[in-house]
Protein backbone atom coordinates (compact mmCIF):
# COMPACT_ATOMS: atom_id res chain seq x y z
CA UNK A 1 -15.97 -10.16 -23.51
CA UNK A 2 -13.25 -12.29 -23.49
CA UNK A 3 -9.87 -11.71 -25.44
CA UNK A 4 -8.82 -14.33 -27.39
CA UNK A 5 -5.60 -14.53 -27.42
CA UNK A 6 -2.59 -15.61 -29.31
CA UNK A 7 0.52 -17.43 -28.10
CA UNK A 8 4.15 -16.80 -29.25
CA UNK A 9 6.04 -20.13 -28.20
CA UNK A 10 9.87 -19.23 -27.74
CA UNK A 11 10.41 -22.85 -27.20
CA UNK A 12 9.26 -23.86 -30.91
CA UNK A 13 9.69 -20.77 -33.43
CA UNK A 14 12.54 -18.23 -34.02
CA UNK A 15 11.78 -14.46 -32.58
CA UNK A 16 11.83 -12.73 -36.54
CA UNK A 17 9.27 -15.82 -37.15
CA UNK A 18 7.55 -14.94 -34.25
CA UNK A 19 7.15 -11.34 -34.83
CA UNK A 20 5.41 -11.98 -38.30
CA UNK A 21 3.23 -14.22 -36.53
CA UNK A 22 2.39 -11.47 -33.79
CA UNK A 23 1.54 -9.22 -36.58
CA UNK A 24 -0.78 -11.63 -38.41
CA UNK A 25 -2.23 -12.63 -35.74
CA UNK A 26 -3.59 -9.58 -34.92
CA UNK A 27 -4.79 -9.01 -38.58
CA UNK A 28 -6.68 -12.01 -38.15
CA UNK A 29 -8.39 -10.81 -35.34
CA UNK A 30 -6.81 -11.67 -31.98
CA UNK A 31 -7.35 -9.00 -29.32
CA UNK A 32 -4.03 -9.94 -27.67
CA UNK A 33 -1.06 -11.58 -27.53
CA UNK A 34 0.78 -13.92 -24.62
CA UNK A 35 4.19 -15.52 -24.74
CA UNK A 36 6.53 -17.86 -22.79
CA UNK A 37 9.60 -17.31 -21.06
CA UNK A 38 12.28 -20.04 -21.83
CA UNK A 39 15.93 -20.70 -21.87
CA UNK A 40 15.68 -23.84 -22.65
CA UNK A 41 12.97 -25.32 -24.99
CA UNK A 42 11.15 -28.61 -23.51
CA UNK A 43 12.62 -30.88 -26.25
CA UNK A 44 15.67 -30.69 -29.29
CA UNK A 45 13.04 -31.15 -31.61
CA UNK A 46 12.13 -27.62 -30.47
CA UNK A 47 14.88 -26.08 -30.95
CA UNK A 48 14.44 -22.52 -29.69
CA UNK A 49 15.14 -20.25 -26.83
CA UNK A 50 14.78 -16.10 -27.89
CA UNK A 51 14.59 -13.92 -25.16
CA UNK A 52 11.54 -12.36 -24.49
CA UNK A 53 12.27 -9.05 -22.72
CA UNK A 54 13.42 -7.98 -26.32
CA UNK A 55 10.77 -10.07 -28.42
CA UNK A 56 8.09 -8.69 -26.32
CA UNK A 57 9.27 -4.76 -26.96
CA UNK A 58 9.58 -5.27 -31.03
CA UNK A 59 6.22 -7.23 -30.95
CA UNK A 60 5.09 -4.11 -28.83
CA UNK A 61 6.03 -1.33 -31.22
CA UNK A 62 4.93 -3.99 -34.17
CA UNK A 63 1.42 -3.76 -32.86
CA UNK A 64 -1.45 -2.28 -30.98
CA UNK A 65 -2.42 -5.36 -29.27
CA UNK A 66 -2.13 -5.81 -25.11
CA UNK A 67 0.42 -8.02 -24.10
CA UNK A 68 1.50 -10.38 -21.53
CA UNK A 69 4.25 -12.89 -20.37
CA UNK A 70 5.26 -15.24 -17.64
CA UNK A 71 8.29 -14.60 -15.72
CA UNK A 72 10.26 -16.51 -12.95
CA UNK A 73 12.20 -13.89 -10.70
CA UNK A 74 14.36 -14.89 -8.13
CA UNK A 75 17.15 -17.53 -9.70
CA UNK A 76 18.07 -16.47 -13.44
CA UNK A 77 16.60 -12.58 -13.27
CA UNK A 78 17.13 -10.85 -10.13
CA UNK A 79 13.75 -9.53 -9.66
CA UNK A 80 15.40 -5.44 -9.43
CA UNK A 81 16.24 -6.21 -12.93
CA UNK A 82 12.77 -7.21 -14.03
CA UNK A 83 10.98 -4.29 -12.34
CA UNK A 84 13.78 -2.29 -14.81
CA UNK A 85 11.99 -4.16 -17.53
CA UNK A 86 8.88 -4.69 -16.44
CA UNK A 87 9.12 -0.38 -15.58
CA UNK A 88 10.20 0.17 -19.32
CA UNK A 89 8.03 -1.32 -20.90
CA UNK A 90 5.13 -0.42 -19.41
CA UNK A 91 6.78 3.14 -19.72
CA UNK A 92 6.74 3.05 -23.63
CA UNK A 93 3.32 0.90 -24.21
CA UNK A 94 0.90 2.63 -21.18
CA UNK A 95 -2.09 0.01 -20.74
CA UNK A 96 -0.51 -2.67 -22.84
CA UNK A 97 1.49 -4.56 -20.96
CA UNK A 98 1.31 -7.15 -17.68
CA UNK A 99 3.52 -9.96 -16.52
CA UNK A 100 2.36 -13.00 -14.75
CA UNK A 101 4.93 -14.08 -11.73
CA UNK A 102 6.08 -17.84 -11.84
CA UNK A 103 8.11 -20.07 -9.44
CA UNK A 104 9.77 -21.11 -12.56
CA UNK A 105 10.80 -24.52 -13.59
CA UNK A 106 14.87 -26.33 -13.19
CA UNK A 107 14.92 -26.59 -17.07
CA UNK A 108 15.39 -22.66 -17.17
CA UNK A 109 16.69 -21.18 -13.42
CA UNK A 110 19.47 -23.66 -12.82
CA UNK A 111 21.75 -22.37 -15.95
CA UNK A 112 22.96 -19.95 -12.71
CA UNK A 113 24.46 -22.91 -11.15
CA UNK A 114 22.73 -22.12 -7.72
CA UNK A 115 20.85 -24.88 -5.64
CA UNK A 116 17.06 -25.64 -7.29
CA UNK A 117 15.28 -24.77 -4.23
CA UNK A 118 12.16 -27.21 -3.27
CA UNK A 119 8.76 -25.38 -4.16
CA UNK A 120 8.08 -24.27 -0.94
CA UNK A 121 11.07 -22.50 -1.11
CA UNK A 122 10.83 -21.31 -4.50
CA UNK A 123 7.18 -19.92 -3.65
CA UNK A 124 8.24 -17.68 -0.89
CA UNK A 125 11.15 -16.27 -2.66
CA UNK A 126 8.45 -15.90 -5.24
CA UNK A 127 6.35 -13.62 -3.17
CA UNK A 128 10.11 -11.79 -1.44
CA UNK A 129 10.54 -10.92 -5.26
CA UNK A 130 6.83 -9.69 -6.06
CA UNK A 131 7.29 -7.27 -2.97
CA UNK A 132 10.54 -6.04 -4.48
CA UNK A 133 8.91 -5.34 -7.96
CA UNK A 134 6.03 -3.66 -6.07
CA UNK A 135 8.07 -1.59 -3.92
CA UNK A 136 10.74 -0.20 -6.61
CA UNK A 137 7.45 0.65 -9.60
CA UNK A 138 6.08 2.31 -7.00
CA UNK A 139 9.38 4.35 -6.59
CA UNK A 140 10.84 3.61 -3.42
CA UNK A 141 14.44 3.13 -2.89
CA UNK A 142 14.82 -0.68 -1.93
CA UNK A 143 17.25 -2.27 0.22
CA UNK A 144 16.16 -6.32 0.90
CA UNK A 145 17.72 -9.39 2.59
CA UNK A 146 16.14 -12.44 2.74
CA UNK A 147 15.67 -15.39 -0.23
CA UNK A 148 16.84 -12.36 -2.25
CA UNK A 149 18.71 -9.27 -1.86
CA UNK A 150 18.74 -5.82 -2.61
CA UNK A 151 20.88 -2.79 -1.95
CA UNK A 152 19.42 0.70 -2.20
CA UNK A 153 17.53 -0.20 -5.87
CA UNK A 154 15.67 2.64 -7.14
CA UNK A 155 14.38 2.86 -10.21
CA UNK A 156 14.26 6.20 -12.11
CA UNK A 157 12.34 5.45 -15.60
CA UNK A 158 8.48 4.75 -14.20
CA UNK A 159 5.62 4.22 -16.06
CA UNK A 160 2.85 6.52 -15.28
CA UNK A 161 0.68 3.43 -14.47
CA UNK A 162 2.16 0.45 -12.92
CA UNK A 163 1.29 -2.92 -14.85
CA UNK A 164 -0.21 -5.42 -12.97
CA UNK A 165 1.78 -8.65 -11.32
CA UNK A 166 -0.53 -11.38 -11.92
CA UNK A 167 0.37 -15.10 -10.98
CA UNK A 168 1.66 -18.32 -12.97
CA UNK A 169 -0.76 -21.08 -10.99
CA UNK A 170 -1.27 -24.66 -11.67
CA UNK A 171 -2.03 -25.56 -8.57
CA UNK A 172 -5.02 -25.17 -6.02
CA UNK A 173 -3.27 -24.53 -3.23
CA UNK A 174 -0.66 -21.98 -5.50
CA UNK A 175 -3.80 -19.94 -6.90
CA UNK A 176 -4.92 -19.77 -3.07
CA UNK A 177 -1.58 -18.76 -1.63
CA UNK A 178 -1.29 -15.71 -3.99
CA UNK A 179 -4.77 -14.23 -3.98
CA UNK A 180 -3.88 -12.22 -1.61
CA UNK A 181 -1.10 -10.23 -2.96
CA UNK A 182 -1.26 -11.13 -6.89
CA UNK A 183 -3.30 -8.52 -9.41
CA UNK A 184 -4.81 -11.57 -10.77
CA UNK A 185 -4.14 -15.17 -12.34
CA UNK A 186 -2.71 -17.06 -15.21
CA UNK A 187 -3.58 -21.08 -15.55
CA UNK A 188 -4.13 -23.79 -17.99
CA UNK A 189 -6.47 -25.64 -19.23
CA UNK A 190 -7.39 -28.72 -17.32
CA UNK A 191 -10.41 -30.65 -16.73
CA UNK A 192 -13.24 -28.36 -15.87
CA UNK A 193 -13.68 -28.91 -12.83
CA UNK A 194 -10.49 -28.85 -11.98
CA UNK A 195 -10.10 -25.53 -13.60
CA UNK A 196 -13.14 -24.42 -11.48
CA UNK A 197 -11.47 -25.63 -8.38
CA UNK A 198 -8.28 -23.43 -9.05
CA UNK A 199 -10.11 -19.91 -10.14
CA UNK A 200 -11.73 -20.60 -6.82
CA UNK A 201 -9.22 -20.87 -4.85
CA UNK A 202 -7.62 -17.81 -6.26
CA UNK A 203 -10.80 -15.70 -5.95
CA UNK A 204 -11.96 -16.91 -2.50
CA UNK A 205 -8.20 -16.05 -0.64
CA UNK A 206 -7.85 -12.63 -2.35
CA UNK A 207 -8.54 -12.54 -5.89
CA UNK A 208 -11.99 -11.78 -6.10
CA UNK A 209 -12.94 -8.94 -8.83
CA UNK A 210 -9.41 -9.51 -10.69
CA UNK A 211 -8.54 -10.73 -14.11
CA UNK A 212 -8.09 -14.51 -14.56
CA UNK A 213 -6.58 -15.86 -18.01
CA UNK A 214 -6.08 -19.30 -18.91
CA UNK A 215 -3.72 -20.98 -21.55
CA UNK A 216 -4.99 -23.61 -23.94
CA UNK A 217 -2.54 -25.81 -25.72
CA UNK A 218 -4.06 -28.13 -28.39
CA UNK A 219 -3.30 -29.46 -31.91
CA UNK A 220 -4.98 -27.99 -34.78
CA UNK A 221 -4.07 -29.12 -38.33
CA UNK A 222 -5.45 -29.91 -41.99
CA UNK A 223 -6.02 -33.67 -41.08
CA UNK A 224 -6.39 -35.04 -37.48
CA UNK A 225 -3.53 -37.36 -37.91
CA UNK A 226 -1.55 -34.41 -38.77
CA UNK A 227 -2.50 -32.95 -35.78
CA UNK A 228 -1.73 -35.86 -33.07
CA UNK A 229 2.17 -36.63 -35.14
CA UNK A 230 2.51 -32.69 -34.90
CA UNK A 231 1.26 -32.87 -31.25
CA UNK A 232 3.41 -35.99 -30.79
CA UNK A 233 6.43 -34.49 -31.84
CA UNK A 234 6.35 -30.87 -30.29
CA UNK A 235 4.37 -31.59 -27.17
CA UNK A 236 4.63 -34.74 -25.99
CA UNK A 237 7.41 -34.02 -23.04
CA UNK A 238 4.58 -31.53 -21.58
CA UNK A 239 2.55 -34.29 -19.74
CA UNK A 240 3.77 -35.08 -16.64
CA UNK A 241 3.06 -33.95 -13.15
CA UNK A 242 4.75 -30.91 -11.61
CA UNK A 243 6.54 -32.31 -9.55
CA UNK A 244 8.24 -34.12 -12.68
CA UNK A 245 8.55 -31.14 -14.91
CA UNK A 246 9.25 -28.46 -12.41
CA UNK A 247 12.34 -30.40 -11.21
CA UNK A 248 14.19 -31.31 -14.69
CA UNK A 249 17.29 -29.14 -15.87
CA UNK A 250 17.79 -30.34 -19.92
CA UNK A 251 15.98 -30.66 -22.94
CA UNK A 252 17.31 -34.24 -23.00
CA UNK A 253 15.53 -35.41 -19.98
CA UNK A 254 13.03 -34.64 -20.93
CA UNK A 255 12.85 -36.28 -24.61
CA UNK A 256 14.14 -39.07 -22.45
CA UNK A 257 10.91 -39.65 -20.00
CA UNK A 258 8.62 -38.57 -23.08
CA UNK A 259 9.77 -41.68 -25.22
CA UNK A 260 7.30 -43.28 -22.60
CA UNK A 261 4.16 -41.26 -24.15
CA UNK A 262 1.85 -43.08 -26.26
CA UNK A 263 0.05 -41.03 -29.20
CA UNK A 264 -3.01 -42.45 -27.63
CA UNK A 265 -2.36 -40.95 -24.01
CA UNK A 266 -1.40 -37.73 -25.71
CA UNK A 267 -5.09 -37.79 -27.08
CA UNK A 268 -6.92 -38.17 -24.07
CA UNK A 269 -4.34 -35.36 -22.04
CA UNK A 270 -5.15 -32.24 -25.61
CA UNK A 271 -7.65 -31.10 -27.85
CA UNK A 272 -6.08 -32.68 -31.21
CA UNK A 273 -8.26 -31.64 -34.18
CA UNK A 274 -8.65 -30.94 -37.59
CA UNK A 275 -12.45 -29.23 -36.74
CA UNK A 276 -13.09 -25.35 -36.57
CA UNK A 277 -16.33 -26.40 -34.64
CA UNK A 278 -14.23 -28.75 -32.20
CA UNK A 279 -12.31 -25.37 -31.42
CA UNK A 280 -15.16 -22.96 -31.42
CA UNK A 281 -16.72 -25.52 -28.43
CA UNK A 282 -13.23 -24.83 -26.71
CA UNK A 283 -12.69 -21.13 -26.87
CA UNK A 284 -16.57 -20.68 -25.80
CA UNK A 285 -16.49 -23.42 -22.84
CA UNK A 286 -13.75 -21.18 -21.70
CA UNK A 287 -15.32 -17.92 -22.41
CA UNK A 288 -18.51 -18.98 -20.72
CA UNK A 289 -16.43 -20.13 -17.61
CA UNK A 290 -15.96 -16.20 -17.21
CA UNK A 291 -12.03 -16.06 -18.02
CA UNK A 292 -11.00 -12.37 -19.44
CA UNK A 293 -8.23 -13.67 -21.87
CA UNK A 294 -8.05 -17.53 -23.95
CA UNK A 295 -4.63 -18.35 -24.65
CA UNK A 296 -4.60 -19.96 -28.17
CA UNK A 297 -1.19 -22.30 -28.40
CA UNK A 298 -1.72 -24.53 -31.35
CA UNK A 299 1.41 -26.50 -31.01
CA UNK A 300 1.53 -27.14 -34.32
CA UNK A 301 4.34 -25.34 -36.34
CA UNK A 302 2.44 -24.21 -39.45
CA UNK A 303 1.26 -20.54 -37.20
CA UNK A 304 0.59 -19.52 -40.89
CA UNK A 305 -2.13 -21.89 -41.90
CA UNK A 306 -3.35 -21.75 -38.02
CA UNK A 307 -3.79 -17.81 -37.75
CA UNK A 308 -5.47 -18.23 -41.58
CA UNK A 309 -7.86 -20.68 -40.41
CA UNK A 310 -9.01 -19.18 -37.27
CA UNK A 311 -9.46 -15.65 -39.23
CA UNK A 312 -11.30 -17.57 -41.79
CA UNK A 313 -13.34 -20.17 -39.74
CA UNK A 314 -13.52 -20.02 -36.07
CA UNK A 315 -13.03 -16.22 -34.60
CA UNK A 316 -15.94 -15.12 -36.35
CA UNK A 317 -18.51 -17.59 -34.75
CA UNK A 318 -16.77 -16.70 -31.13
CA UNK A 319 -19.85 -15.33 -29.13
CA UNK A 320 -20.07 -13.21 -25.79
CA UNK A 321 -20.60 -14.48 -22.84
CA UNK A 322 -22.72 -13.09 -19.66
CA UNK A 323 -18.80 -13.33 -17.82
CA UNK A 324 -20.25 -16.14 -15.43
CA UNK A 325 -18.06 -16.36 -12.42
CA UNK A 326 -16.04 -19.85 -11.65
């Protein structure tokens, strides 16, 4: 069956808030937990950057839930230095753990002051960087030059199983690019067909037979009006094409093109509700699409009331699925 799964948002909540939330959420009844990777949130009215690498081991050692995260290598972590996490981690908290590979975005990678590479660019350096981590869990000594480079890295603390580098994909043509050599997939929640379309092109160029999760970012709130200003205010810069988003380097630019949103585009582009049976239809149209983990990010800042509710009203009536394939 699938595990539903809860979000930590760096971008919107404080890391000692976060870890109360981690443990609550797993008292509630979520079988795991995902977060994001940010050092910049997506708006001010965010507000919030911790760094994961040291939320994620607390959280860890808070719990007895799996975890995963996305990660951009390549621009702001050089990618020896994330095996050295990736290694530790996975060294403390065997079977827990996985990370899920991203191109990244401008708003976090150009704090370094390099060139933001096109996304061509950024996906091979991408896949230069997953052969890296590969090569130095596996514990060879690594010397690399190309998009990256890497002088005689070895690592020396290995986990006794290596955790497994999934993919960030939005895309089609991304998900098909790194079936080959990705351990499975991370995407969100689009239209479902769509959706279909991109789990497919993962599994048909590689992927076939490994995990695929998929991140679900709604509104969920006492009232549905509280939902859509709470949506309105926390994740209305999240709308745009990639292209747009990908390619942005400040919080402010991105308040800036959001003052464009209309609360009634922001309805038709997430789930904004006030019904448990609403999000019981959304977790199960997702579990009977065959993915092995829903991501649960209720935008909303009241986690409290959300983890309550969903313990109370929705997890319960979550029902298997047969794991139909996409």
């Amino acid at each position: 069956m699938a595990q539903i799964t809860y979000h930590a948002s760096h971008e919107q909540h404080a890391p000692s808030a976060l870890l109360q939330f981690a443990i609550a959420a797993e008292q509630a009844g979520f079988q795991a937990v995902h977060c994001s990777d940010h050092f910049h949130p997506w708006s001010e009215r965010q507000g919030q950057s911790g760094f994961s690498f040291s939320w994620i081991a607390a959280a860890m050692q808070a719990t007895k839930l799996p975890f995963s995260m996305v990660c951009a290598p390549g621009q702001r972590y050089h990618p020896a230095i994330v095996a050295q996490a990736i290694a530790t981690l996975a060294e403390m908290f065997p079977g827990r753990y996985a990370v899920e590979l991203g191109s990244g975005e401008a708003l976090n990678e150009s704090i370094t002051g390099d060139v933001w590479p096109h996304k061509e660019e950024r996906n091979a350096r991408l896949l230069e960087c997953a052969q890296v981590i590969r090569s130095l869990l596996n514990g060879e000594l690594v010397t690399h030059n190309g998009l990256i480079c890497v002088k005689e890295a070895k690592l020396y603390t290995l986990p006794a199983v290596s955790p497994p580098l999934m993919v960030a994909a939005l895309s089609e043509r991304t998900a098909a690019w790194a079936g080959a050599w990705a351990d499975g997939l991370i995407t969100v929640d689009k239209e479902k067909e769509e959706l279909k379309k991109v789990v497919a092109a993962f599994r048909d160029n590689g992927g076939a037979g490994k995990p695929v999760f998929v991140q679900v970012a709604f509104s969920y709130a006492a009232s549905e009006q509280e939902a859509l200003e709470a949506a309105y205010d926390q994740w209305r810069t999240n709308f745009f094409a990639p292209e747009v988003l990908n390619d942005l380097s400040r919080p402010t630019q991105f308040d800036a093109i959001a003052d464009y949103v209309t609360r009634e585009e922001l309805q038709q582009k997430m789930l904004i509700t006030a019904s448990p049976e609403q999000c019981i239809r959304k977790i199960q149209d997702c579990i009977d699409l065959g993915f092995d983990r829903v991501i649960l990010h209720n935008v909303h800042r009241d986690q409290e009331m959300f983890i309550r509710d969903f313990q109370d009203k929705i997890l319960p009536h979550i029902r298997s699925s047969k794991n139909v394939q996409l």
